[in-house]
N, C-alpha and C. Protein backbone atom coordinates (compact mmCIF):
# COMPACT_ATOMS: atom_id res chain seq x y z
N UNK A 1 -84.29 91.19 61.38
CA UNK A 1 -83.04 90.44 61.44
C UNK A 1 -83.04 89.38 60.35
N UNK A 2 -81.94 89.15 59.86
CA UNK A 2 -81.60 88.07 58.95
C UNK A 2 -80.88 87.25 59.35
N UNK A 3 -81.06 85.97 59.19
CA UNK A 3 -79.99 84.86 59.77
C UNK A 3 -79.52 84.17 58.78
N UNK A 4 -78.05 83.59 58.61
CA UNK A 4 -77.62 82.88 57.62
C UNK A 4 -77.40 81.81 58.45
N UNK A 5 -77.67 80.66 57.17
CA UNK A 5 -77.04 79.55 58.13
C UNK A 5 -76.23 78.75 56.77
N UNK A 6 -74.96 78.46 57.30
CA UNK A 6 -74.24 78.21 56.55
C UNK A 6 -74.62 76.66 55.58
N UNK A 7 -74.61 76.92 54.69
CA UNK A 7 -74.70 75.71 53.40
C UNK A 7 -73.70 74.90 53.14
N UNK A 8 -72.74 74.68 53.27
CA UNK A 8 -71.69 74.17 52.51
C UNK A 8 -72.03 72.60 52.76
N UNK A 9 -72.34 72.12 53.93
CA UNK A 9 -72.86 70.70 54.13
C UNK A 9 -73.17 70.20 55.30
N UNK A 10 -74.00 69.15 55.66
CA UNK A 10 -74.31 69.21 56.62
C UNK A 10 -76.30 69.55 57.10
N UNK A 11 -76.28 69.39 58.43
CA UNK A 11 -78.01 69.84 58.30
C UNK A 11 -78.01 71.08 58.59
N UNK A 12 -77.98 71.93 56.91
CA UNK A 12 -78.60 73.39 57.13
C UNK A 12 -79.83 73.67 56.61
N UNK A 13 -80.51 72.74 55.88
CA UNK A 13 -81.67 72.91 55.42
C UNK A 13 -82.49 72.83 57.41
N UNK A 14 -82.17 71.81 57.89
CA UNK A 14 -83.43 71.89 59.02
C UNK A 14 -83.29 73.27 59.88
N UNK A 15 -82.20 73.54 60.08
CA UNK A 15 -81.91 74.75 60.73
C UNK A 15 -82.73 76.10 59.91
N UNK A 16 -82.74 75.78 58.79
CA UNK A 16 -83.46 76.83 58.11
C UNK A 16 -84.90 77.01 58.15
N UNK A 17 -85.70 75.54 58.86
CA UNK A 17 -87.13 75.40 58.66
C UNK A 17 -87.13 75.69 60.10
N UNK A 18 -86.10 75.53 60.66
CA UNK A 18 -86.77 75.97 62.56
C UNK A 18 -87.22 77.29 62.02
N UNK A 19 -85.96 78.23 61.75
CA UNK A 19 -85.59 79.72 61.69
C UNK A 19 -87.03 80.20 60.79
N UNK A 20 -87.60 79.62 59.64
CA UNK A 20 -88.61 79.94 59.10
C UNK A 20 -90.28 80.15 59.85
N UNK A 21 -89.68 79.04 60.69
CA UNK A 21 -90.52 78.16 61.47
C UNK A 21 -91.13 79.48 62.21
N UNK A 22 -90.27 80.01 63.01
CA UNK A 22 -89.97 81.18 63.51
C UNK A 22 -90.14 83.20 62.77
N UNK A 23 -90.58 82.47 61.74
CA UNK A 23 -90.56 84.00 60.59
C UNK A 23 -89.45 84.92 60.83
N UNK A 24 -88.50 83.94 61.15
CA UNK A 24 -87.16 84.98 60.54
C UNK A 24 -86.58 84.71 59.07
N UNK A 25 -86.38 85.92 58.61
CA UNK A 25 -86.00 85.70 57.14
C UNK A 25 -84.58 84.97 56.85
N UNK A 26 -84.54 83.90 56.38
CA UNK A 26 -83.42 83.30 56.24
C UNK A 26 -82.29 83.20 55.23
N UNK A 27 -81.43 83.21 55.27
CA UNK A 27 -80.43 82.95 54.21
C UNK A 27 -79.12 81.73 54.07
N UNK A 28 -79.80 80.86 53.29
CA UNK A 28 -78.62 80.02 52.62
C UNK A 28 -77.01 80.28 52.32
N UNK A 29 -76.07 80.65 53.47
CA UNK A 29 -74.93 81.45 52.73
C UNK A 29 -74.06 80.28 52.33
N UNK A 30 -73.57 80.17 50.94
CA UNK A 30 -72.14 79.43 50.52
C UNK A 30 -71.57 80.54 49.59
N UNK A 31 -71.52 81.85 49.74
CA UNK A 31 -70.77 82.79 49.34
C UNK A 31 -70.06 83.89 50.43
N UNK A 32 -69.49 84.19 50.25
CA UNK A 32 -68.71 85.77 51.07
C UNK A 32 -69.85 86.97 50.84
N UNK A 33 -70.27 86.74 49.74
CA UNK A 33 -70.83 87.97 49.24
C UNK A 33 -72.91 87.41 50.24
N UNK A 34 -73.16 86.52 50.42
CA UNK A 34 -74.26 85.87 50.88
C UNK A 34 -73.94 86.19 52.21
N UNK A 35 -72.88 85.69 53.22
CA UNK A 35 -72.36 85.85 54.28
C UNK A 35 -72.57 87.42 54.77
N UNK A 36 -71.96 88.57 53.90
CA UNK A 36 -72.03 89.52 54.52
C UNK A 36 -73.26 90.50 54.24
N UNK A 37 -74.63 89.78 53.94
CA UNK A 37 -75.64 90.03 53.97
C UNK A 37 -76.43 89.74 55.16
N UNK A 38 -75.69 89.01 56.53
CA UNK A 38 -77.33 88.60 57.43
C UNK A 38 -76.22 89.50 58.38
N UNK A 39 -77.63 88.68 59.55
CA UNK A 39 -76.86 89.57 60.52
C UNK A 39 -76.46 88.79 61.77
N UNK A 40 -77.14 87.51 61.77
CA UNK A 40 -76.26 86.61 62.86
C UNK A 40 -76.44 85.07 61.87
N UNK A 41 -75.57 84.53 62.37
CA UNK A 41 -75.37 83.34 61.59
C UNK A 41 -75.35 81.39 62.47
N UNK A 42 -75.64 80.64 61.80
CA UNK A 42 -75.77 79.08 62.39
C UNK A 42 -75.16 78.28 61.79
N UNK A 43 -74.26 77.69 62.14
CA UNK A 43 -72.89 76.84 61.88
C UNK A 43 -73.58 75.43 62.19
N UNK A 44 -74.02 74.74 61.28
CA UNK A 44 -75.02 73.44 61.78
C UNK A 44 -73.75 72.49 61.80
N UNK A 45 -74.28 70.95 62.17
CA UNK A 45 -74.03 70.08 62.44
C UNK A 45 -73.31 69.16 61.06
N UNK A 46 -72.80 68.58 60.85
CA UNK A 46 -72.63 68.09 59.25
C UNK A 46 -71.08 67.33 59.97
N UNK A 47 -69.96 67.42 58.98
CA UNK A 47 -68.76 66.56 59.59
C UNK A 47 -67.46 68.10 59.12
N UNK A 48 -67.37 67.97 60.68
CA UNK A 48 -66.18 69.34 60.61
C UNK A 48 -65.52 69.58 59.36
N UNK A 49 -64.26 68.42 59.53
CA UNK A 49 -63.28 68.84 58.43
C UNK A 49 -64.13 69.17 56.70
N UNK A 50 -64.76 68.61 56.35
CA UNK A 50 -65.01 69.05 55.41
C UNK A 50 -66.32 70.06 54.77
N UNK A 51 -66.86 70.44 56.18
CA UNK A 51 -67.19 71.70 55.89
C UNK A 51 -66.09 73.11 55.84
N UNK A 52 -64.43 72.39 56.89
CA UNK A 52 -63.92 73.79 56.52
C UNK A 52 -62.83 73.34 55.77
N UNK A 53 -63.16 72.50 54.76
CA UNK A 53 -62.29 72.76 53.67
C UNK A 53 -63.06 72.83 52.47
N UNK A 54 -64.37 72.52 52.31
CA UNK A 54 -65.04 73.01 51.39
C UNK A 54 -64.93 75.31 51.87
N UNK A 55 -64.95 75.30 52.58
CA UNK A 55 -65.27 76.59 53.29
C UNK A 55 -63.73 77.83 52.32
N UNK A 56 -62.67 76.66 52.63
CA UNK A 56 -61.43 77.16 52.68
C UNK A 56 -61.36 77.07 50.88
N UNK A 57 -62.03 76.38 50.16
CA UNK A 57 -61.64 76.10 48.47
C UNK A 57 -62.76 77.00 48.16
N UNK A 58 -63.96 77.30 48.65
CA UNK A 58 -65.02 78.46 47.92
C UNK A 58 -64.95 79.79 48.10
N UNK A 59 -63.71 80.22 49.40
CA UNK A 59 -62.98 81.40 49.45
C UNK A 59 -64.01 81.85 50.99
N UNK A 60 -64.64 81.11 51.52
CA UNK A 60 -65.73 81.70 52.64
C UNK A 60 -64.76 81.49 53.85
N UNK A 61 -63.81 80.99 54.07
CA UNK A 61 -63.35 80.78 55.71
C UNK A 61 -62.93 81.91 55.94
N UNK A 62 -62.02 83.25 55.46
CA UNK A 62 -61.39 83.83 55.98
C UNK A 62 -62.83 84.65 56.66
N UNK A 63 -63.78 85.45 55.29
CA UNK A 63 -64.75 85.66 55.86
C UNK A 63 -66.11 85.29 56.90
N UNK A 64 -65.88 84.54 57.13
CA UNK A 64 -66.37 83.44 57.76
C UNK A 64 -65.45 83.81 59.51
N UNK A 65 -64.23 84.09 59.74
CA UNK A 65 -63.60 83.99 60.92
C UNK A 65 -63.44 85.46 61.06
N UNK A 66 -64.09 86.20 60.17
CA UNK A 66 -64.10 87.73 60.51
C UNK A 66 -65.21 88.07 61.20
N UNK A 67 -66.69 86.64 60.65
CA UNK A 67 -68.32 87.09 60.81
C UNK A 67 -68.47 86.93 62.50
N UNK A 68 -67.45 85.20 62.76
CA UNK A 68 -67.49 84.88 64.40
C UNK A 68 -66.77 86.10 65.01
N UNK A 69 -65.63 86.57 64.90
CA UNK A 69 -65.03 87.82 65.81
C UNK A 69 -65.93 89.55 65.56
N UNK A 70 -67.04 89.19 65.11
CA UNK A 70 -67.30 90.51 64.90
C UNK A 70 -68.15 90.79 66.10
N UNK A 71 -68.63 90.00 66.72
CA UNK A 71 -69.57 90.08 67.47
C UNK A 71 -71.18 89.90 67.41
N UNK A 72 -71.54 89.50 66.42
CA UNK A 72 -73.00 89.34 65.91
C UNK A 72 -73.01 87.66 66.38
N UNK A 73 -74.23 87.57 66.54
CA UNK A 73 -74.49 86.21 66.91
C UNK A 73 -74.30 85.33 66.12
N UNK A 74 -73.70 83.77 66.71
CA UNK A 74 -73.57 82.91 65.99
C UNK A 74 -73.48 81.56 67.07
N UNK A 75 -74.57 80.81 66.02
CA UNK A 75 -74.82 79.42 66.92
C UNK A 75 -74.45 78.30 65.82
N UNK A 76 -73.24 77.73 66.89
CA UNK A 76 -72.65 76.69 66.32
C UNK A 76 -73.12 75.13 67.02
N UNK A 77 -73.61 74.41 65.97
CA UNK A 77 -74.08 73.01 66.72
C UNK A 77 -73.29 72.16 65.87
N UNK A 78 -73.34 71.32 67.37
CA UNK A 78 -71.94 69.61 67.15
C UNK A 78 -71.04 70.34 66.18
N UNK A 79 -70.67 69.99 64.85
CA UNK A 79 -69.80 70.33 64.04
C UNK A 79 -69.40 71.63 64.09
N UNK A 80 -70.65 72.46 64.45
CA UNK A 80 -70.46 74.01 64.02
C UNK A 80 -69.44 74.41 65.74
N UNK A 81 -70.22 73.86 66.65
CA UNK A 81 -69.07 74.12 67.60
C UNK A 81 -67.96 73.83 67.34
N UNK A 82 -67.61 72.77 66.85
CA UNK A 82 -65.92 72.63 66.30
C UNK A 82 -65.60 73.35 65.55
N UNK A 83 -66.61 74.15 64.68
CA UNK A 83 -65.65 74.75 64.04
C UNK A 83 -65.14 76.00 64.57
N UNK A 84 -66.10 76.50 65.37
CA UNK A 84 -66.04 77.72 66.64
C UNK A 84 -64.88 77.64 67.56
N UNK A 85 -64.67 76.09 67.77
CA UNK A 85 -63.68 76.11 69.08
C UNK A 85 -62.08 76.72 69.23
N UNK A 86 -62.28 77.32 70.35
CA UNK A 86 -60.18 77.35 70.16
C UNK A 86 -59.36 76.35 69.89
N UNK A 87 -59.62 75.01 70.22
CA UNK A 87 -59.15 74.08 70.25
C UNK A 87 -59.43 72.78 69.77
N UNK A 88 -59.12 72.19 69.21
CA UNK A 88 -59.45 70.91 68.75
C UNK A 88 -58.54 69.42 68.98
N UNK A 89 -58.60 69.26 70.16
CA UNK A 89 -57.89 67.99 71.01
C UNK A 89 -57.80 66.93 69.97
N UNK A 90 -58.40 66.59 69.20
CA UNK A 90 -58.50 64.79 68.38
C UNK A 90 -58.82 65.17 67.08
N UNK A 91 -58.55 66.29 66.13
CA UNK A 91 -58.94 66.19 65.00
C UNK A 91 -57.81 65.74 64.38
N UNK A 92 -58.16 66.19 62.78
CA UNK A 92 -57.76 65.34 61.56
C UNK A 92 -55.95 66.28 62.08
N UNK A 93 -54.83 65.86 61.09
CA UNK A 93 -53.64 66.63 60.91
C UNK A 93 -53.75 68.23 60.32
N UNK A 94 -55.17 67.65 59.23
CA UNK A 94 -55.41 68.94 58.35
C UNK A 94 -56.37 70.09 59.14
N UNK A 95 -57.15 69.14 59.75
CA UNK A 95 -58.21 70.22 61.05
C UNK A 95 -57.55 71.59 61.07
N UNK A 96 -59.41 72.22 60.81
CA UNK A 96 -58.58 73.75 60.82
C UNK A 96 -59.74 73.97 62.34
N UNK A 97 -59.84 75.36 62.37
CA UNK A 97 -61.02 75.85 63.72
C UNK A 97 -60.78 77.46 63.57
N UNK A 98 -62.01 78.11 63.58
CA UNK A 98 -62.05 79.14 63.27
C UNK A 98 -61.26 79.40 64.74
N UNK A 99 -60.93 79.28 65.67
CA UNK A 99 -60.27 79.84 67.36
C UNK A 99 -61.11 81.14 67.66
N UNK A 100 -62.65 80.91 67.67
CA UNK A 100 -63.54 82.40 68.36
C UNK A 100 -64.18 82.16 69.81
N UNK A 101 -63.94 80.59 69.91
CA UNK A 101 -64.79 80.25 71.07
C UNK A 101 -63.94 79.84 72.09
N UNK A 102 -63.72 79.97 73.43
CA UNK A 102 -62.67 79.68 74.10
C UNK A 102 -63.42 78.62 74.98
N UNK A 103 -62.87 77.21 73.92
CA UNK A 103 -63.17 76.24 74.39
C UNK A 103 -62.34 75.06 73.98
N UNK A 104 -62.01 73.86 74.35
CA UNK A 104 -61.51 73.09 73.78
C UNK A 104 -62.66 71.88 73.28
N UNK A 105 -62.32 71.07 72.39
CA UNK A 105 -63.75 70.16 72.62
C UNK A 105 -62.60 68.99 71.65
N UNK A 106 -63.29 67.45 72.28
CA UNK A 106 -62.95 66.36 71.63
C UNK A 106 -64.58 65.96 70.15
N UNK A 107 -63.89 65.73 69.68
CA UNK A 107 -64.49 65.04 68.17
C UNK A 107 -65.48 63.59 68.74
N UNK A 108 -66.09 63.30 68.15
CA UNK A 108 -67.17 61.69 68.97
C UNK A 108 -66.81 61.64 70.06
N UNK A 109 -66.82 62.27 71.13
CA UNK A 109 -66.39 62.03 72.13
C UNK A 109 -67.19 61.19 73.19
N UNK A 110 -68.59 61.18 72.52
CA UNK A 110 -69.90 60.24 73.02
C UNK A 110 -69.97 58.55 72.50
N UNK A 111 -69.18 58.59 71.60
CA UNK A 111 -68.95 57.75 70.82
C UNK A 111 -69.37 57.77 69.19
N UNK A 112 -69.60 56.57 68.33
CA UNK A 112 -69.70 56.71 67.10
C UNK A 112 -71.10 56.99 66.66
N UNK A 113 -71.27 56.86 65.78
CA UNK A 113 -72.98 56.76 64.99
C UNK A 113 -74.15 55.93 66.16
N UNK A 114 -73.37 54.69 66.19
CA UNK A 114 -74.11 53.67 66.73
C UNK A 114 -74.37 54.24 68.63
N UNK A 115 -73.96 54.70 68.91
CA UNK A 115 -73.92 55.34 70.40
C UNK A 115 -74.46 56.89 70.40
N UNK A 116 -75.15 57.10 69.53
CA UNK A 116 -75.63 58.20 69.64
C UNK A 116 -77.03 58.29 70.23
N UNK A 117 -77.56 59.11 71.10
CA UNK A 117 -78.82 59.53 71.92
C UNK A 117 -79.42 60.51 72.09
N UNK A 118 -80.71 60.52 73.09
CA UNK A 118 -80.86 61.78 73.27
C UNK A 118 -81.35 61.63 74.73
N UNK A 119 -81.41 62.95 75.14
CA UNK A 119 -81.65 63.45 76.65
C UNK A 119 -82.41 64.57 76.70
N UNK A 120 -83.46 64.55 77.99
CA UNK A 120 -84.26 65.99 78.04
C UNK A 120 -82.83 66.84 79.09
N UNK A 121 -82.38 67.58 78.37
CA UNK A 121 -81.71 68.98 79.68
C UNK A 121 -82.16 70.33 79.74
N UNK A 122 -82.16 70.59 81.47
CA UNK A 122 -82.37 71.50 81.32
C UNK A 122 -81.65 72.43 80.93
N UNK A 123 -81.93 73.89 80.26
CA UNK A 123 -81.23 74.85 79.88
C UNK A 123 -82.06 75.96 80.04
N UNK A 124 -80.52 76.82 80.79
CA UNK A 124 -80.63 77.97 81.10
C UNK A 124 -81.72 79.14 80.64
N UNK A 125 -82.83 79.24 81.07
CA UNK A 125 -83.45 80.53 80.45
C UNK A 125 -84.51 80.34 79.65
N UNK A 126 -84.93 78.74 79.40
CA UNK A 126 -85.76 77.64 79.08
C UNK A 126 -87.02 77.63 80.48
N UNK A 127 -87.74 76.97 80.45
CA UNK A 127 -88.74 77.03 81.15
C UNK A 127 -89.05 75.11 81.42
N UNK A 128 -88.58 74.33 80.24
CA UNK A 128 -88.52 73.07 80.77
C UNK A 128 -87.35 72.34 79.64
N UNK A 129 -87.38 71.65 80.45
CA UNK A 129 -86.30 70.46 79.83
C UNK A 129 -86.36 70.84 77.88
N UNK A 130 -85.16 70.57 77.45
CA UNK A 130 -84.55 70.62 76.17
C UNK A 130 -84.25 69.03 75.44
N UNK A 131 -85.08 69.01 74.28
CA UNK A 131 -84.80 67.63 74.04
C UNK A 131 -83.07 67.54 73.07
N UNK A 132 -82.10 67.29 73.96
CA UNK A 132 -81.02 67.21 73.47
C UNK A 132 -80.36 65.87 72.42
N UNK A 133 -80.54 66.16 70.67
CA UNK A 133 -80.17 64.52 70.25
C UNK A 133 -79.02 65.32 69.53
N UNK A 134 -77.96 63.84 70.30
CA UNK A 134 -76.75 64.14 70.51
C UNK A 134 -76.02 62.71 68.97
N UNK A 135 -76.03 63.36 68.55
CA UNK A 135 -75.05 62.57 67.07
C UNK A 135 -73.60 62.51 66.90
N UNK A 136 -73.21 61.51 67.48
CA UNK A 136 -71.89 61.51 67.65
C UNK A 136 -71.02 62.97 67.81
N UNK A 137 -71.30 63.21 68.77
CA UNK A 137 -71.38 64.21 69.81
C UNK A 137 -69.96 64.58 70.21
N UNK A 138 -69.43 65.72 69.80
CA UNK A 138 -68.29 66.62 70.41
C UNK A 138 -68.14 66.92 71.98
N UNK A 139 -67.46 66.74 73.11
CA UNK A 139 -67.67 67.37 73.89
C UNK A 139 -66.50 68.39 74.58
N UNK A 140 -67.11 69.07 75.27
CA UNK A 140 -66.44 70.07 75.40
C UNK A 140 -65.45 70.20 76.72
N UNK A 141 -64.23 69.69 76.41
CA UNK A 141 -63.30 69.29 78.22
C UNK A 141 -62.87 70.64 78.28
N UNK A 142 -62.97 71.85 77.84
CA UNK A 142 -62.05 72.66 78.63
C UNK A 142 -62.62 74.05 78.33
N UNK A 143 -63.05 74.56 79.39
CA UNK A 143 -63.85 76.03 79.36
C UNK A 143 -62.81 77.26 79.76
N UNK A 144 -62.69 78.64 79.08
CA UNK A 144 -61.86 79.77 79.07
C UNK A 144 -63.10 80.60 79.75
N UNK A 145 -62.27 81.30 80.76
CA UNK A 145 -63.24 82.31 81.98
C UNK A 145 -64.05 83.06 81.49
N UNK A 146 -64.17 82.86 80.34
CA UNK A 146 -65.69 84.30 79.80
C UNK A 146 -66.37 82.85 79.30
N UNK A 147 -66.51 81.72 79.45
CA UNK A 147 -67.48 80.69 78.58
C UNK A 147 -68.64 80.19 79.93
N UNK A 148 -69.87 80.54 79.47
CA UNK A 148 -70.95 80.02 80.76
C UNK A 148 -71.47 79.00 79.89
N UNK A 149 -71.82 78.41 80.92
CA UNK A 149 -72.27 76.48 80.76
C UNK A 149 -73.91 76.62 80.64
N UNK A 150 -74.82 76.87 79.64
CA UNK A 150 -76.02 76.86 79.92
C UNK A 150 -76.61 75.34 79.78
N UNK A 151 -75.97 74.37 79.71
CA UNK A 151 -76.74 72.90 79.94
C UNK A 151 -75.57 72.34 80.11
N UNK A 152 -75.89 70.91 80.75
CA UNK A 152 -74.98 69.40 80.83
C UNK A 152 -75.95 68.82 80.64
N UNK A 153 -74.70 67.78 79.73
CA UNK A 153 -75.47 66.15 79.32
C UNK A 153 -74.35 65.50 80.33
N UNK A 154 -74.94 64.52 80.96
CA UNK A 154 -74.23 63.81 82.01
C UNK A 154 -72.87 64.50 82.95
N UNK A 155 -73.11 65.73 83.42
CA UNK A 155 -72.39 66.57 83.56
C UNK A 155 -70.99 67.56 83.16
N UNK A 156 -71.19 66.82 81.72
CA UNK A 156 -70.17 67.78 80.45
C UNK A 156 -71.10 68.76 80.27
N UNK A 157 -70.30 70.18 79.78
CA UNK A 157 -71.01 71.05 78.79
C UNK A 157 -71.82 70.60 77.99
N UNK A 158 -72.77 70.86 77.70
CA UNK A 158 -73.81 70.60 76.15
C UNK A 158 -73.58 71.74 75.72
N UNK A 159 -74.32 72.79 76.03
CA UNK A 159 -74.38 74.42 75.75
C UNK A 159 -73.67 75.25 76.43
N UNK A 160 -72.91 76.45 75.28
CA UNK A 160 -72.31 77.12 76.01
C UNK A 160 -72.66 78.45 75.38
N UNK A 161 -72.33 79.85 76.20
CA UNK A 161 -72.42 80.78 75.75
C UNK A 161 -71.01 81.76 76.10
N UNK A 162 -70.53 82.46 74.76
CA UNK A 162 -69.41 83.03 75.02
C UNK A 162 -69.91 84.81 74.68
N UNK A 163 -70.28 85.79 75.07
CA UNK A 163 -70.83 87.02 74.51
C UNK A 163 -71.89 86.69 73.45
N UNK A 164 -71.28 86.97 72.74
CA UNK A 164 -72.82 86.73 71.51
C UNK A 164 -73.02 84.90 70.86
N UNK A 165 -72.28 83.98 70.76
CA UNK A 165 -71.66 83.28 70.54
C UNK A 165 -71.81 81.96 71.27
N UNK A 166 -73.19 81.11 70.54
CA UNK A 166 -73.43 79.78 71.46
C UNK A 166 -73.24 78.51 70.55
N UNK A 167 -72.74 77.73 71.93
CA UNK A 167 -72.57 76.31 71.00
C UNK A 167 -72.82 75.19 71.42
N UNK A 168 -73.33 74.10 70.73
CA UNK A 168 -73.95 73.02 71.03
C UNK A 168 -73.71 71.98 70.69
N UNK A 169 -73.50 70.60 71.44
CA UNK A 169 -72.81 69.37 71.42
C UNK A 169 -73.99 68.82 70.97
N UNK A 170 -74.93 69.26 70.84
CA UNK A 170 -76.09 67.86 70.24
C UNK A 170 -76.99 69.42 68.85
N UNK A 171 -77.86 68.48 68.60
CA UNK A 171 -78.55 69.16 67.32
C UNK A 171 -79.92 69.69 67.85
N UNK A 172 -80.47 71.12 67.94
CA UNK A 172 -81.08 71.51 68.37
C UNK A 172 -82.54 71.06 66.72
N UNK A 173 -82.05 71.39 65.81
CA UNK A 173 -82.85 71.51 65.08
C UNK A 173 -83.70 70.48 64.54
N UNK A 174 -82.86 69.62 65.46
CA UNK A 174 -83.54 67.72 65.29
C UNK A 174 -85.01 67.56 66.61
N UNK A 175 -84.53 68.48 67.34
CA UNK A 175 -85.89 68.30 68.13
C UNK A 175 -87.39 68.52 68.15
N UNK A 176 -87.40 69.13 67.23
CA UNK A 176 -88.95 69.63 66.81
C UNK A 176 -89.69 70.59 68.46
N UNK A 177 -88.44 71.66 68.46
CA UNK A 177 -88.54 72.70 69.56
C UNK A 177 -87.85 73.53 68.95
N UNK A 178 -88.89 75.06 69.21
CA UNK A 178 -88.13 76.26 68.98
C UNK A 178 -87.44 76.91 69.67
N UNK A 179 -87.45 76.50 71.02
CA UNK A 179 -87.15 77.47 72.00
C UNK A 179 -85.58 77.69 71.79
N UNK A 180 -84.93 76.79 71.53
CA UNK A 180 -83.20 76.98 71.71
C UNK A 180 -82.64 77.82 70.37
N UNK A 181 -83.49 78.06 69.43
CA UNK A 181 -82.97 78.88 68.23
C UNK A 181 -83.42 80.42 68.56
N UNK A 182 -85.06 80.45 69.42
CA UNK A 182 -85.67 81.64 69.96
C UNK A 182 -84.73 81.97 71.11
N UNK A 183 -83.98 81.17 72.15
CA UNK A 183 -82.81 81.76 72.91
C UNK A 183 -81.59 82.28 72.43
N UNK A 184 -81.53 81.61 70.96
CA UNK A 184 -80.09 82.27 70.80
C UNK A 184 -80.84 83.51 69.81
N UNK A 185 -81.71 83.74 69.37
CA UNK A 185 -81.37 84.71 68.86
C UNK A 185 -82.52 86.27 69.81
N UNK A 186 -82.70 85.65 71.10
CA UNK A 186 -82.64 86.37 71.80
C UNK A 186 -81.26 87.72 72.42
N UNK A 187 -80.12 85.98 72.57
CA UNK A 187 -79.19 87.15 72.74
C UNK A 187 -79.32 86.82 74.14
């Protein structure tokens, strides 16, 4: 298996040292032509809008909203869930969202920089607590009947799973744990 994790901005370098971490072969995608080389992909954390308008000026979004509906795995954290979500309650005017994840989610919804934390949760299919650090943190108010809740942070969604398709309100790749990149690409 090959995993891309998207480049355009944002923390995709750490996502890439879990995934290495892990001896899966990785790929840096900021092309279409890079993109349709892996085979599941990681939408990291960085600041929404302008990963999808860098996304939308290098010609990668359309392909990019073909890679989430295809069905191959894809783990979207904090940002990357927004960009996954159906919905986007508090973004910019220009806010785009790929609409693959049937979810709604608010933008800092934890608050700003300065209010950011972390929490051990448990998650689903994990064996112990998940160190969840949550960076001005998206959360997720509104779940569509195929979306399962595999963690809460203070009883919001943290993690969710939609078919192939997980997403995360805090940064997995900040924890110095493999297990939540080894669950998603469990499947």
């Amino acid at each position: 298996m090959k995993v891309g994790v998207l480049a355009l901005q944002g923390a995709f370098d750490a996502h890439a040292r879990v995934l290495d971490r892990l001896g899966v072969a990785t790929v840096e995608v900021r092309t279409a032509d890079q993109l349709a080389d892996v085979d599941a992909l990681v939408l990291p954390g960085g600041e929404s809008t302008t990963i999808s308008m860098i996304a939308q000026r290098t010609g990668v979004w359309g392909p990019l909203g073909e890679f989430v509906r295809s069905g191959r795995p894809v783990l979207g954290t904090c940002a990357g869930l927004i960009l996954l979500a159906g919905e986007v309650l508090d973004g910019r005017p220009d806010q785009v969202s790929l609409g693959a994840l049937d979810v709604a989610v608010r933008r800092n919804a934890f608050g700003r920089q300065l209010a950011s934390f972390e929490a051990a949760v448990p998650v689903a299919g994990l064996d112990a607590p998940f160190r969840a650090v949550c960076i001005r943190a998206p959360a997720v108010v509104r779940l569509g009947a195929g979306v399962e809740v595999l963690a809460e942070v203070d009883g919001h969604p943290a993690l969710v799973r939609q078919g192939a398709m997980m997403g995360a309100i805090f940064h997995p790749e900040l924890a110095d744990d493999p297990r939540l990149h080894e669950l998603f690409l469990a499947g």
